[in-house]
C-alpha atoms as a PDB file:
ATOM      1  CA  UNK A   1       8.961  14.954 -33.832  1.00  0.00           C
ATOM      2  CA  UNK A   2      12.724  15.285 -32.419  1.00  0.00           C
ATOM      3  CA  UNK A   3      10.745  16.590 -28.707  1.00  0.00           C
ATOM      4  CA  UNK A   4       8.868  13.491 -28.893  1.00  0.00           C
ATOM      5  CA  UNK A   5      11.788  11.104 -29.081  1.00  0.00           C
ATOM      6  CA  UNK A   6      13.708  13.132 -26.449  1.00  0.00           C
ATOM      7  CA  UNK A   7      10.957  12.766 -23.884  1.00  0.00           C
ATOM      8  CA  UNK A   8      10.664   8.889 -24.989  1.00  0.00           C
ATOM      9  CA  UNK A   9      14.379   8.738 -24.447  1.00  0.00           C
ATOM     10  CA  UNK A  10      14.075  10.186 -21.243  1.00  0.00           C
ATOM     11  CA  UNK A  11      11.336   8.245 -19.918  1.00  0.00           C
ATOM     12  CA  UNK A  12      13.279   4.919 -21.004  1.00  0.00           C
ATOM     13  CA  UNK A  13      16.523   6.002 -18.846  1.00  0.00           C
ATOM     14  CA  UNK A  14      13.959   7.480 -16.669  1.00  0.00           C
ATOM     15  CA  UNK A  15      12.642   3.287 -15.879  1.00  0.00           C
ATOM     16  CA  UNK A  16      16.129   2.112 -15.658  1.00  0.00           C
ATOM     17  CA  UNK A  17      17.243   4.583 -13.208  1.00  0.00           C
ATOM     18  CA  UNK A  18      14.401   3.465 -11.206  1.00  0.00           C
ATOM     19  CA  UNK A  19      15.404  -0.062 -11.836  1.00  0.00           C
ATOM     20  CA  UNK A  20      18.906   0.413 -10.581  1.00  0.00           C
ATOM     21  CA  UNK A  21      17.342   1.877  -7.421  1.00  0.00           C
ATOM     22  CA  UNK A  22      16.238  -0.678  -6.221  1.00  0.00           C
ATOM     23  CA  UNK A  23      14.030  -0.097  -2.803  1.00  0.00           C
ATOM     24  CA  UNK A  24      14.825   3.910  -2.952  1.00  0.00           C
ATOM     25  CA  UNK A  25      12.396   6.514  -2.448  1.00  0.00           C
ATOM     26  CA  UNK A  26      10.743   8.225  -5.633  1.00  0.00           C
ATOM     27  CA  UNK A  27       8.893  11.949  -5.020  1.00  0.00           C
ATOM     28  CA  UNK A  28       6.537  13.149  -7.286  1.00  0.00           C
ATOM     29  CA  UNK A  29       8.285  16.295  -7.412  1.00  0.00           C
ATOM     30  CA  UNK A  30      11.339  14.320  -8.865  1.00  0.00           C
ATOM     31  CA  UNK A  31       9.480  12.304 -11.652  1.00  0.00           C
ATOM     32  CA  UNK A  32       8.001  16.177 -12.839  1.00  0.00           C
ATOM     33  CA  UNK A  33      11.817  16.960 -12.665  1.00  0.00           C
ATOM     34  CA  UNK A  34      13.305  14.545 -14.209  1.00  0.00           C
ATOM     35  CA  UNK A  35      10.856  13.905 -17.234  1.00  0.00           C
ATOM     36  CA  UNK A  36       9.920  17.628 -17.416  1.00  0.00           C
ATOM     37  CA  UNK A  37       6.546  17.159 -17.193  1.00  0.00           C
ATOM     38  CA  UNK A  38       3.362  18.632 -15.428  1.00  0.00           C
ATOM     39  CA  UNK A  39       2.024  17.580 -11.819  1.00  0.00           C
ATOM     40  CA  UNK A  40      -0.695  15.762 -13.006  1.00  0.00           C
ATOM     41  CA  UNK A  41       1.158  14.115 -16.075  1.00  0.00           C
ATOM     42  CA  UNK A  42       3.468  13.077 -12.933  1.00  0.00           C
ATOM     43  CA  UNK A  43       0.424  11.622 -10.959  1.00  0.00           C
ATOM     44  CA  UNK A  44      -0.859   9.332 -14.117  1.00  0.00           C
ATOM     45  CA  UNK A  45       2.986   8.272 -14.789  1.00  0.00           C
ATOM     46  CA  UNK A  46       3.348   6.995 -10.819  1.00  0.00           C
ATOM     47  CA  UNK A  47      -0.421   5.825 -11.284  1.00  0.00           C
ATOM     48  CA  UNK A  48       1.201   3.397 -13.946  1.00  0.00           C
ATOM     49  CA  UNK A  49       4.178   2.625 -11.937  1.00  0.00           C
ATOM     50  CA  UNK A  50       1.914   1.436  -9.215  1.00  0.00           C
ATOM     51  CA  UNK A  51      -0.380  -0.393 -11.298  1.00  0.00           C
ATOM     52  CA  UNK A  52       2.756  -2.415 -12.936  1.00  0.00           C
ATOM     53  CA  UNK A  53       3.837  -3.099  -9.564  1.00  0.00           C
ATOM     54  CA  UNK A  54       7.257  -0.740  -9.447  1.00  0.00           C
ATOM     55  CA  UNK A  55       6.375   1.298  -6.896  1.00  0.00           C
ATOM     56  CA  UNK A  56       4.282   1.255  -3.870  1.00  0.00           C
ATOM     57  CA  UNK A  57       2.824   4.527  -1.969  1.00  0.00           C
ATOM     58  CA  UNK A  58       4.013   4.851   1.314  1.00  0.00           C
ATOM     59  CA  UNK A  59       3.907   7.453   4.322  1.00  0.00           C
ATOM     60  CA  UNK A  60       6.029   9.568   6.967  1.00  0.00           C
ATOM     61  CA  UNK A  61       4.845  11.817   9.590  1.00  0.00           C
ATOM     62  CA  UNK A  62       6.784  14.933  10.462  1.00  0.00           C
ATOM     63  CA  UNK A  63       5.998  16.210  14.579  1.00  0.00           C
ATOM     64  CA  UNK A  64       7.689  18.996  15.720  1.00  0.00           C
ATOM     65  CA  UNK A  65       9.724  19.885  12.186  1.00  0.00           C
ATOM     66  CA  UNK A  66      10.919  16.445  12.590  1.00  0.00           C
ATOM     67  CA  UNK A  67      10.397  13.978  10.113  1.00  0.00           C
ATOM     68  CA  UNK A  68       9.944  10.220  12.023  1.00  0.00           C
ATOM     69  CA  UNK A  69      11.309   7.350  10.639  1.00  0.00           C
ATOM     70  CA  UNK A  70       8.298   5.485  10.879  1.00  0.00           C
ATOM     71  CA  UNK A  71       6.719   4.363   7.438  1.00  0.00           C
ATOM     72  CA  UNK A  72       3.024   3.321   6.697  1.00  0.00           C
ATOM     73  CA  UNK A  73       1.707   1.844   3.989  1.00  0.00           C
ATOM     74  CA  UNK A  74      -1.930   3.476   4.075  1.00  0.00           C
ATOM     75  CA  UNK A  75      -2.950   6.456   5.388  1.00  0.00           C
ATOM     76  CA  UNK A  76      -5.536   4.099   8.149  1.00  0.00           C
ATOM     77  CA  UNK A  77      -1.934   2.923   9.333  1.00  0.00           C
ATOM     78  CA  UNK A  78      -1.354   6.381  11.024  1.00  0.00           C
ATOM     79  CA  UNK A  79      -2.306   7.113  14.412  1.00  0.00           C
ATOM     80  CA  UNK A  80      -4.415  10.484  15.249  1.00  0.00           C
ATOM     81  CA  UNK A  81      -1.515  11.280  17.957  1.00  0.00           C
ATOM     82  CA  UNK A  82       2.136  10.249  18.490  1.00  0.00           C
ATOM     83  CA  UNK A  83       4.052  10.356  21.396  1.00  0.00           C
ATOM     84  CA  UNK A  84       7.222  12.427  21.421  1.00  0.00           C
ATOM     85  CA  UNK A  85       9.952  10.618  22.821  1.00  0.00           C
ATOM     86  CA  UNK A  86      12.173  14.000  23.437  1.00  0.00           C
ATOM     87  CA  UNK A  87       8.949  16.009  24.380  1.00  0.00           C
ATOM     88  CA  UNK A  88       7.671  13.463  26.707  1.00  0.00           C
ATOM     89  CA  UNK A  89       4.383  14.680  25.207  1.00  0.00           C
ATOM     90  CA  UNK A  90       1.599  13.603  22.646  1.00  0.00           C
ATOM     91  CA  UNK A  91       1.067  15.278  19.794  1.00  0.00           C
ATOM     92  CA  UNK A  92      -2.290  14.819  17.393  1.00  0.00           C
ATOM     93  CA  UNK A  93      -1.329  14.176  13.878  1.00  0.00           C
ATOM     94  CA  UNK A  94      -3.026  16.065  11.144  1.00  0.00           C
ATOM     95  CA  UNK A  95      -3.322  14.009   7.698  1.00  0.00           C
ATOM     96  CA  UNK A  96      -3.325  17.466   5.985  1.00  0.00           C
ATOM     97  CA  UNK A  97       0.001  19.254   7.480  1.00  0.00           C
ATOM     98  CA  UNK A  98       1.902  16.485   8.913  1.00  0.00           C
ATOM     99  CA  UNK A  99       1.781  13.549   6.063  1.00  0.00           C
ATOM    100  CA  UNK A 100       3.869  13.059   3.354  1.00  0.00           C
ATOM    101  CA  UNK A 101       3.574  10.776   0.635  1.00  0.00           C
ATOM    102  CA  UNK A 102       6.257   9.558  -1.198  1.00  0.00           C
ATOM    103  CA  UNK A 103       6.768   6.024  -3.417  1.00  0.00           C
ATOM    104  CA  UNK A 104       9.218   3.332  -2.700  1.00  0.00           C
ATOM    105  CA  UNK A 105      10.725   1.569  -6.171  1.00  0.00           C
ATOM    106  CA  UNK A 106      10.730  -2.100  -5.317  1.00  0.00           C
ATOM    107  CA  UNK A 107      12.270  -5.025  -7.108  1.00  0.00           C
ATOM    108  CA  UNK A 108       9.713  -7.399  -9.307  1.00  0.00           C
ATOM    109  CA  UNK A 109      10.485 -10.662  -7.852  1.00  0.00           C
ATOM    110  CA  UNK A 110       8.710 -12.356 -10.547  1.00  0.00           C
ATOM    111  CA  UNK A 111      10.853 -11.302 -13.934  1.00  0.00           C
END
């Protein structure tokens, strides 16, 4: 029973922490961290998070070991090549290798 009330204790400073935030990025990685909890207990928690309208999914491509500053909101958003600035050069982007996900904590506007 005392687990049980730590992890609810957690997850309640867990939502103001993200609260404070404001628009900062959230990994997966760090909610698994921070609440101690599985990958896929992580996936359904930022499932909820997007649902209630905390945090949207969002996007970066890394070219070259180089992540770009660049941020989509949907994976149709990203091109199947970008142009290297530094390279002079195109490179093709693959969805697998070279896109990361990650979830940006916005404010609700509305409360």
């Amino acid at each position: 029973m005392e687990k049980k009330l730590a992890k609810k204790a957690d997850f309640e400073q867990f939502l103001e922490d993200l609260e404070l935030l404001g628009e900062s990025r959230l990994y997966l990685s760090a909610v698994a961290r921070i609440l101690k909890v599985s990958r896929q207990n992580s996936l359904d928690i930022i499932e909820i998070l997007v649902k209630l309208d905390i945090v949207h999914p969002r996007y970066l491509v890394k070219i070259n070991n180089k992540l770009l500053s660049t941020e989509y909101e949907g994976l149709e958003e990203i091109p199947s090549q970008i142009f290297d600035d530094e390279l002079y050069e195109d490179f093709p982007i693959n969805i697998k290798e070279d896109v990361f996900m990650f979830f940006k904590v916005v404010r609700d506007e509305r409360c």
